[in-house]
C-alpha atoms as a PDB file:
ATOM      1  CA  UNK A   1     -61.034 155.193 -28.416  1.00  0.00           C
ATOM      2  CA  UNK A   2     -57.993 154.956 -30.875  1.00  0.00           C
ATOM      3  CA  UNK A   3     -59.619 157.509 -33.895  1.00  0.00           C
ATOM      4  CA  UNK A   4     -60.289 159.762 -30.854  1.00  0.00           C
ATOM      5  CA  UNK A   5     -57.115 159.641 -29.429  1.00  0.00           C
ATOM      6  CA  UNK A   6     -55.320 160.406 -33.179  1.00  0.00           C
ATOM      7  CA  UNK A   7     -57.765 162.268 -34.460  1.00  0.00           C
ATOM      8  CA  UNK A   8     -57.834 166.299 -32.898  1.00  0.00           C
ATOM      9  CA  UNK A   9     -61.563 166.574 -34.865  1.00  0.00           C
ATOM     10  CA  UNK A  10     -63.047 164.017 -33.055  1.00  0.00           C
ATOM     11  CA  UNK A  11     -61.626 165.123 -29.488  1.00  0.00           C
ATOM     12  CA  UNK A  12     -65.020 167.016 -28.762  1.00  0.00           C
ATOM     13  CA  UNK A  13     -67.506 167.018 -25.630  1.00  0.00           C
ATOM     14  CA  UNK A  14     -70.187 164.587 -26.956  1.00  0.00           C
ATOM     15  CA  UNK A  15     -66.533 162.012 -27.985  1.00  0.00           C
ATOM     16  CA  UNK A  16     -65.919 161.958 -24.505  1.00  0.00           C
ATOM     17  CA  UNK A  17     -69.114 160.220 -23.036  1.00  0.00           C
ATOM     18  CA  UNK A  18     -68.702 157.938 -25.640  1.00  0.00           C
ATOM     19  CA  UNK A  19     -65.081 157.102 -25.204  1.00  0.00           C
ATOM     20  CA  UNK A  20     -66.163 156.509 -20.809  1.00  0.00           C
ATOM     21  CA  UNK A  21     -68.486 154.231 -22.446  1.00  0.00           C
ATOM     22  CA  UNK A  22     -66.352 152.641 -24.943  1.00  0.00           C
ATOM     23  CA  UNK A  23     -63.984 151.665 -21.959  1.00  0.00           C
ATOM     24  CA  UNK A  24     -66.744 150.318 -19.187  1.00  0.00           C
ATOM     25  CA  UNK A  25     -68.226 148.185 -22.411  1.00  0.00           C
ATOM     26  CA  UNK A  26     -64.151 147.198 -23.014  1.00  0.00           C
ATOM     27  CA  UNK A  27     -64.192 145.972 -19.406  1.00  0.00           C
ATOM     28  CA  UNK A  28     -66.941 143.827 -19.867  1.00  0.00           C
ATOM     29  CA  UNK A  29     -65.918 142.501 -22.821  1.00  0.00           C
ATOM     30  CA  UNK A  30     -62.167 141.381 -21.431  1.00  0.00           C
ATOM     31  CA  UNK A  31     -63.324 140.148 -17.935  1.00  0.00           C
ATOM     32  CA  UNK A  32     -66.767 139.058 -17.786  1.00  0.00           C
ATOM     33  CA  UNK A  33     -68.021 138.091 -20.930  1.00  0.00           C
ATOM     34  CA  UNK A  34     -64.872 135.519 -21.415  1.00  0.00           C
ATOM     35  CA  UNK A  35     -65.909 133.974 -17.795  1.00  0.00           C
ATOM     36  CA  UNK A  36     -69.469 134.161 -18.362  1.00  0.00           C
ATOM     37  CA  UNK A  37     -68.167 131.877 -21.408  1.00  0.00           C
ATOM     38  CA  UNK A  38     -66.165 129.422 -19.404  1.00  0.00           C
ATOM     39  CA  UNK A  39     -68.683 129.436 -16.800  1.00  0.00           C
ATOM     40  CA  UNK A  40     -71.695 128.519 -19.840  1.00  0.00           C
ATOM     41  CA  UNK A  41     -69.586 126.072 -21.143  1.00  0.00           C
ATOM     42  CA  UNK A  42     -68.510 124.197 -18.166  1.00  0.00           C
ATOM     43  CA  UNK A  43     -72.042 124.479 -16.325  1.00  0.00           C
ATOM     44  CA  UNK A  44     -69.803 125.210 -13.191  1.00  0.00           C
ATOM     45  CA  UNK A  45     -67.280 128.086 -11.506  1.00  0.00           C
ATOM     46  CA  UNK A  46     -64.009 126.814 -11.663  1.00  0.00           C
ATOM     47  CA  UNK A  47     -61.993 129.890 -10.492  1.00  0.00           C
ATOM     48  CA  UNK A  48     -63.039 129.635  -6.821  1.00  0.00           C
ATOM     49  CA  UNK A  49     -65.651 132.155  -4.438  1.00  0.00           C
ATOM     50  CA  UNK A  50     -62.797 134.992  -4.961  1.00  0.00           C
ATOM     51  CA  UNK A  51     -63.032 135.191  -8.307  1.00  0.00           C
ATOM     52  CA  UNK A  52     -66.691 134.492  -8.719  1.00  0.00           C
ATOM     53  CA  UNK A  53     -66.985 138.047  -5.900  1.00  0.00           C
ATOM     54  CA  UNK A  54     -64.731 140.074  -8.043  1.00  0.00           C
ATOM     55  CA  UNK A  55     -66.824 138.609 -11.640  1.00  0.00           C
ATOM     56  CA  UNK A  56     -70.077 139.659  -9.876  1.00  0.00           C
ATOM     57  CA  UNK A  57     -68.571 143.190  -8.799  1.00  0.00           C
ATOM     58  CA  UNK A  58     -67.142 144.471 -12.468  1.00  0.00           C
ATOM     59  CA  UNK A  59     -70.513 142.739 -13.828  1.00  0.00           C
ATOM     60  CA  UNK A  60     -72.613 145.045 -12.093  1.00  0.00           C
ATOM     61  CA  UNK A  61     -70.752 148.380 -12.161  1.00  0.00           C
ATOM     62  CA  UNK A  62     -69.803 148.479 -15.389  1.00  0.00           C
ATOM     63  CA  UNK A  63     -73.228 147.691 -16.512  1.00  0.00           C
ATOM     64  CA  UNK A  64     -74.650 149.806 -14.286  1.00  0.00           C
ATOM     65  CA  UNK A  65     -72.185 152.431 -15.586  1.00  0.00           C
ATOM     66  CA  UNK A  66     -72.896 151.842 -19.442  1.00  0.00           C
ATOM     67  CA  UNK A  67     -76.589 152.435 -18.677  1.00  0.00           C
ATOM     68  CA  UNK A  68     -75.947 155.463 -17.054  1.00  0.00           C
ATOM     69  CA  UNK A  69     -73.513 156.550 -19.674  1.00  0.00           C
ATOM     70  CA  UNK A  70     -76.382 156.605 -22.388  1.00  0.00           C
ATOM     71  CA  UNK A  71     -78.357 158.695 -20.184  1.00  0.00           C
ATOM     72  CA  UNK A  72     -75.659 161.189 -20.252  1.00  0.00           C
ATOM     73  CA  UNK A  73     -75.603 160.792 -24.507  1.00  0.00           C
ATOM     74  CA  UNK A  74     -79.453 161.292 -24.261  1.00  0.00           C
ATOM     75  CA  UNK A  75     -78.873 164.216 -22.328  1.00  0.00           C
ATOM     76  CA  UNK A  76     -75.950 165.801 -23.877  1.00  0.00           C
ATOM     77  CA  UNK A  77     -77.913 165.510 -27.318  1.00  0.00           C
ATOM     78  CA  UNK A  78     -80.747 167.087 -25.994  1.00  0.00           C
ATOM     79  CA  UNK A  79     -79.160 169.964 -24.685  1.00  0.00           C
ATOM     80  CA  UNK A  80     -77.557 170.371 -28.249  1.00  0.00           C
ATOM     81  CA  UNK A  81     -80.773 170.395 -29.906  1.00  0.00           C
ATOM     82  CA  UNK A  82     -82.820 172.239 -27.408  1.00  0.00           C
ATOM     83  CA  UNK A  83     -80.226 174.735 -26.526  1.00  0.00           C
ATOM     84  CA  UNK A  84     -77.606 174.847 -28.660  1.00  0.00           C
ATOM     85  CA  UNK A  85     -76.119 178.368 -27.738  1.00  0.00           C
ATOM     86  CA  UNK A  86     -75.416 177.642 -24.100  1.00  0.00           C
ATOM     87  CA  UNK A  87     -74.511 173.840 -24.963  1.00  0.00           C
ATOM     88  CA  UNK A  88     -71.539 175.532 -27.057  1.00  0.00           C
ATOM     89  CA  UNK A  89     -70.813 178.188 -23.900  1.00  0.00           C
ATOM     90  CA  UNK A  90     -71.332 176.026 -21.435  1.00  0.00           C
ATOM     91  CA  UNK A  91     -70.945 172.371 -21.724  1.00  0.00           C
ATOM     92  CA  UNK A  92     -67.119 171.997 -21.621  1.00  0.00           C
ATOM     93  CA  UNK A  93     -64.830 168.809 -21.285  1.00  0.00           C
ATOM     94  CA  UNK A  94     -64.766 169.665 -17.734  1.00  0.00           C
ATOM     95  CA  UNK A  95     -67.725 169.432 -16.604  1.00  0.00           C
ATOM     96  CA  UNK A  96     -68.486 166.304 -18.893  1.00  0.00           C
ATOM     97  CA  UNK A  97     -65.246 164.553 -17.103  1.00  0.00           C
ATOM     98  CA  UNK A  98     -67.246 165.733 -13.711  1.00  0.00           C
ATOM     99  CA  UNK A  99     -70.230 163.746 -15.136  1.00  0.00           C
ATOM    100  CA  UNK A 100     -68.551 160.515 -15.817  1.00  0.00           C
ATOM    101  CA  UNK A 101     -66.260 160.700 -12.728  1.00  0.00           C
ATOM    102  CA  UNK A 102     -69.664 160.643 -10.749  1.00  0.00           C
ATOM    103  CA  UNK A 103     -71.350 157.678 -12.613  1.00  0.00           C
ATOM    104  CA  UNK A 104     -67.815 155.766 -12.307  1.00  0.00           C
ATOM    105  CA  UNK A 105     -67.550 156.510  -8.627  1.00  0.00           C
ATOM    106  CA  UNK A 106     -71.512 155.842  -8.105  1.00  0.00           C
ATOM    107  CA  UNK A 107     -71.249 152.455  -9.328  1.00  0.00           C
ATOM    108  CA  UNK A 108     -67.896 151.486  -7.511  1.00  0.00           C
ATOM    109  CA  UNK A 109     -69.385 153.109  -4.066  1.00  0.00           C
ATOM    110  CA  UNK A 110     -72.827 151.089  -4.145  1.00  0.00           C
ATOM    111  CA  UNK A 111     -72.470 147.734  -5.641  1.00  0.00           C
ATOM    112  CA  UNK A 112     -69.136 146.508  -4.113  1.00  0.00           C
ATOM    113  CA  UNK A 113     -70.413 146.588  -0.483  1.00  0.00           C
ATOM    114  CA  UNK A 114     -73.664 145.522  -1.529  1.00  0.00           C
ATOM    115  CA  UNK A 115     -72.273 142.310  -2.994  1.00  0.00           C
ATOM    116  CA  UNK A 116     -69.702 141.837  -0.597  1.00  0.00           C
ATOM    117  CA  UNK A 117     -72.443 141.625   1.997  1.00  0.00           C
ATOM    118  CA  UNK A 118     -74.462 138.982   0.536  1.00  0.00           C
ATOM    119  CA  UNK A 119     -71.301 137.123  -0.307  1.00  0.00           C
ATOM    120  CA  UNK A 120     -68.460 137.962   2.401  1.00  0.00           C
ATOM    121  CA  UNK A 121     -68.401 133.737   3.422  1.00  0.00           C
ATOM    122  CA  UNK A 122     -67.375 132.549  -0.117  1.00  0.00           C
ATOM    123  CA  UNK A 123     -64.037 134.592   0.466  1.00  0.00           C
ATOM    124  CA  UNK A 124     -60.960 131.691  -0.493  1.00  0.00           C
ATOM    125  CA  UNK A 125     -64.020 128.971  -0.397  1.00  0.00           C
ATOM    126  CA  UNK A 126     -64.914 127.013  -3.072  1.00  0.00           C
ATOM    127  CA  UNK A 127     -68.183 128.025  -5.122  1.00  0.00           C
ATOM    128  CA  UNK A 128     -69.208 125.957  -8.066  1.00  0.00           C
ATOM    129  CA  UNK A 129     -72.618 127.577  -8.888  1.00  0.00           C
ATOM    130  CA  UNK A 130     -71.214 131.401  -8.184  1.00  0.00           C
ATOM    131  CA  UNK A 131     -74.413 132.751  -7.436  1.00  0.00           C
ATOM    132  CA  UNK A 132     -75.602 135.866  -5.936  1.00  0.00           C
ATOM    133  CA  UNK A 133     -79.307 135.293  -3.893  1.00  0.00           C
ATOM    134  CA  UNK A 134     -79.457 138.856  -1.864  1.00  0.00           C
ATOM    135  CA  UNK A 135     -83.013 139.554  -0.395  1.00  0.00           C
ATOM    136  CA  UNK A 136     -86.219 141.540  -1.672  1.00  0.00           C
ATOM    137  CA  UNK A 137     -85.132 144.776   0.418  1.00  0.00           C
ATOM    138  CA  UNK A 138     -82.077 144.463  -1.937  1.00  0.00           C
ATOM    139  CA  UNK A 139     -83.279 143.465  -5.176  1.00  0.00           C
ATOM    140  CA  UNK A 140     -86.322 146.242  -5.464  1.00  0.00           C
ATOM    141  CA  UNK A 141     -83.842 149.075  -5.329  1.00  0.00           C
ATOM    142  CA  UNK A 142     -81.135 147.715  -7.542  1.00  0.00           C
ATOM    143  CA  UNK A 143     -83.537 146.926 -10.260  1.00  0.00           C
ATOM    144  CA  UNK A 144     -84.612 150.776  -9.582  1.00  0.00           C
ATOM    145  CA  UNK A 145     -81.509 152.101 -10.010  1.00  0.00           C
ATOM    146  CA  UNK A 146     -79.998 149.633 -12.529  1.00  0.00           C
ATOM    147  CA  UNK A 147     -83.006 149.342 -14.992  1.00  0.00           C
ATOM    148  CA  UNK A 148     -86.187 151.311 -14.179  1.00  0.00           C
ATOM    149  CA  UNK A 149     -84.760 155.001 -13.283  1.00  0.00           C
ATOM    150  CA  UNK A 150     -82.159 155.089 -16.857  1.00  0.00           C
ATOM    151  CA  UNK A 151     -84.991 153.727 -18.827  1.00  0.00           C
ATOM    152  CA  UNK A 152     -87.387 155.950 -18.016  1.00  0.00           C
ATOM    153  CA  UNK A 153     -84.819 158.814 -18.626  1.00  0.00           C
ATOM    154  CA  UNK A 154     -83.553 158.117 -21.794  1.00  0.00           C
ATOM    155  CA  UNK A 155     -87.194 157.879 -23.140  1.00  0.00           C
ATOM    156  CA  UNK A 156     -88.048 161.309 -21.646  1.00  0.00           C
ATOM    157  CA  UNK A 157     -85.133 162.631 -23.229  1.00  0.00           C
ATOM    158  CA  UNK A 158     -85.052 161.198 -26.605  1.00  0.00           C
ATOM    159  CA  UNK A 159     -88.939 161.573 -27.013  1.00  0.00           C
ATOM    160  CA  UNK A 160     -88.308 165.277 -25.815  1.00  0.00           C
ATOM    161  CA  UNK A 161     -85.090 165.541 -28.361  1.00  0.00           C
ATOM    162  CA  UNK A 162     -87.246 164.285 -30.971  1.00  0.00           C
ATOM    163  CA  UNK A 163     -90.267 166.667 -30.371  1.00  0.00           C
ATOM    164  CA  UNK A 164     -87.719 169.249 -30.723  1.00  0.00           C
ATOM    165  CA  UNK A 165     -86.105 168.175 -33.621  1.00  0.00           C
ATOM    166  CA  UNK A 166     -89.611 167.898 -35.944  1.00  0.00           C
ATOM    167  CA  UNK A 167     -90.305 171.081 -34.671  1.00  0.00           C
ATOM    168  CA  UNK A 168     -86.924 172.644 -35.763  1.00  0.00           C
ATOM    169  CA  UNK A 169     -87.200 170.481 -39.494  1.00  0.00           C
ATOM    170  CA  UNK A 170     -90.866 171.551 -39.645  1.00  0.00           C
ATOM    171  CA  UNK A 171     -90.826 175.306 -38.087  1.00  0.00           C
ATOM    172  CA  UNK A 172     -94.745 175.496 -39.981  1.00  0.00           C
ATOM    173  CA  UNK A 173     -96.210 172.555 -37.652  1.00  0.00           C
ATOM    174  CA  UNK A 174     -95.469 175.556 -34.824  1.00  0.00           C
ATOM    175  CA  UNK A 175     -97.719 178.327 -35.056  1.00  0.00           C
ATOM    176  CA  UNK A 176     -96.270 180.317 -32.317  1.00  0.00           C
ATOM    177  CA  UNK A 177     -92.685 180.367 -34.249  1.00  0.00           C
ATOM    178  CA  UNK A 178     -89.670 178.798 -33.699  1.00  0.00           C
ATOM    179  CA  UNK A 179     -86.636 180.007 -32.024  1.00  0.00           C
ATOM    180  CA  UNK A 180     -83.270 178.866 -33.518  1.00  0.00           C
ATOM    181  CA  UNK A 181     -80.117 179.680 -31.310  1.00  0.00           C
ATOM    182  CA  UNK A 182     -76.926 179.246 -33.483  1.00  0.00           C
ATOM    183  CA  UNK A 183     -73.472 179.513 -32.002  1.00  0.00           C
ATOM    184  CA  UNK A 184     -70.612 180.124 -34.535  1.00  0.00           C
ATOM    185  CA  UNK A 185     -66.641 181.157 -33.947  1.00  0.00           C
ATOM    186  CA  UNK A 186     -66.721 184.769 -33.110  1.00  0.00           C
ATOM    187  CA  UNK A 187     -70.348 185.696 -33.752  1.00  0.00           C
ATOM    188  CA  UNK A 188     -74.062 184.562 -32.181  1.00  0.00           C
ATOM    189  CA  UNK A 189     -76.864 184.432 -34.351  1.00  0.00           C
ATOM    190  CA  UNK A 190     -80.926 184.566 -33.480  1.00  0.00           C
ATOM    191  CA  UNK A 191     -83.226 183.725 -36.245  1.00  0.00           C
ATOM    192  CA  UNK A 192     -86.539 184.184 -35.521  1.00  0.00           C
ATOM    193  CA  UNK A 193     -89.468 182.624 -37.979  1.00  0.00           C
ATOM    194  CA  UNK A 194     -92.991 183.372 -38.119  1.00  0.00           C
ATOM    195  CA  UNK A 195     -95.846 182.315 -39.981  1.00  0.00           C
ATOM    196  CA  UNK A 196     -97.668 185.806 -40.264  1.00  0.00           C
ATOM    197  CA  UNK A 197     -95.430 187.866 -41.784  1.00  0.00           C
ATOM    198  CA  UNK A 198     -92.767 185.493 -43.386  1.00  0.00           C
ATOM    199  CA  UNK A 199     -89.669 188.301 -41.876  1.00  0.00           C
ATOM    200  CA  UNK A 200     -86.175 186.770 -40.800  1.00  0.00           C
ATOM    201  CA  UNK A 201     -84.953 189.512 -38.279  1.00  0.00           C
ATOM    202  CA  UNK A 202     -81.011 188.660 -38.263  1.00  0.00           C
ATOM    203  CA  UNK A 203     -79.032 190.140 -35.628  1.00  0.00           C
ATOM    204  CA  UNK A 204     -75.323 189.649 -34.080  1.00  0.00           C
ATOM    205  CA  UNK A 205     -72.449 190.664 -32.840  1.00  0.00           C
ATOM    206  CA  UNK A 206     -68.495 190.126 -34.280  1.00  0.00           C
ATOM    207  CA  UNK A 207     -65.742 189.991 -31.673  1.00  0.00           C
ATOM    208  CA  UNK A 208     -62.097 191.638 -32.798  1.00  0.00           C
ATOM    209  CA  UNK A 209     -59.219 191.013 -30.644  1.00  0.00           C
ATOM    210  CA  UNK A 210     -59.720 193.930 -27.772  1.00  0.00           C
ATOM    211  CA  UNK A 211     -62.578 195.682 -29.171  1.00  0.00           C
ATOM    212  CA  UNK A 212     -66.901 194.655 -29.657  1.00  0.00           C
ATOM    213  CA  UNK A 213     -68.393 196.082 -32.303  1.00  0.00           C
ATOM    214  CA  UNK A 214     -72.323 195.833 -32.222  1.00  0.00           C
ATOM    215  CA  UNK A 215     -74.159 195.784 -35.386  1.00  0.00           C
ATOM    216  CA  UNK A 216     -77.101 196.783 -35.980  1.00  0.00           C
ATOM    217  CA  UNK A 217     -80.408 194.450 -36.514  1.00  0.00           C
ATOM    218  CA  UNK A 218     -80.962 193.674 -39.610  1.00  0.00           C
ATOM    219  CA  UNK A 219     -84.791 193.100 -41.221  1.00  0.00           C
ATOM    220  CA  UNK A 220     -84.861 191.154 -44.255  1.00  0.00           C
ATOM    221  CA  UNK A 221     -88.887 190.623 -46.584  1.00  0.00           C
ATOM    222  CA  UNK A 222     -88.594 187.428 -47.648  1.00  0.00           C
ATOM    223  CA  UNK A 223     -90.617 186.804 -50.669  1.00  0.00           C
END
């Protein structure tokens, strides 16, 4: 979060999921791993039923938020790979602050009254074990949402992301050509290569400050 923060290069789209992440994980790591510590150590919960409710809470929404956070990393890399010329248009820091606002307010909207239902009685009670036994009706759709659901997306995406990758490394695996999108400052590029012919058609356009000049397509042999 700090070499984002000083460094204007690394303050791009992607950076940002990464630095949502970077804080949920820095959550876990300040308030729940160091009582999951004392709690190990001393085989009991010495801070009280409070505490333990509040522990229980921040475990499972920022964990539930990290999960979802690399589903948005999965799918912000696929969307790079697979279409990089809209990714560059379209896929601003607004709309990935949208994204992470949801998953943040998701999380803080569905396991807080969950837990606090199962739990409301050890409010300013003492609770040595600190223990959270909620019902079948409640368990089968947090471990969908929590672990089955992001699981199965971020293997759809990254198998999908890595399809598309070979087949951008290896255009000659792909006998129906590959498409390459580019997006660079001021111009768009198509390449288009084929295995017949071996011809690199090249065409784009160059922005000036008021005016568009079009240029036109450009067919290059190659030997």
């Amino acid at each position: 979060m700090i070499l984002v923060r000083c460094d204007k290069k690394l303050q791009t789209t992607s950076n940002i999921y990464v630095v949502s992440l970077a804080m949920a994980d820095l959550i876990m790591g300040c308030i729940v791993f160091p009582a999951t510590s004392v709690y190990t150590i001393h085989q009991y919960w010495p801070f009280g039923g409070t505490a333990c409710t509040l522990w229980i809470i921040v475990d499972w929404c920022c964990g539930s938020i990290s999960i979802w956070h690399v589903c948005l990393i999965g799918y912000d890399r696929y969307q790079a790979v697979a279409k990089p010329l809209m990714y560059y248009t379209k896929n601003t820091p607004q709309i990935a602050i949208r994204r992470i606002a949801a998953t943040w307010l998701l999380a803080f909207s569905t396991w807080p009254p969950a837990v606090l239902y199962y739990r409301w009685d050890k409010f300013g009670a003492e609770d040595p074990n600190c223990i959270l036994l909620p019902t079948l009706k409640f368990v089968w759709p947090a471990d969908l949402i929590l672990l089955l659901s992001p699981i199965i997306v971020m293997i759809i995406l990254y198998v999908k992301t890595t399809r598309k990758l070979k087949m951008l490394i290896h255009p000659g695996h792909n006998r129906e050509g590959v498409n390459i999108e580019a997006s660079i400052v001021g111009a768009s590029i198509t390449m288009s290569d084929t295995l017949d012919g071996e011809v690199a058609t090249v065409s784009g356009h160059i922005l000036h400050d008021e005016s568009q000049q079009v240029q036109e397509p450009q067919k290059v042999t190659l030997a």
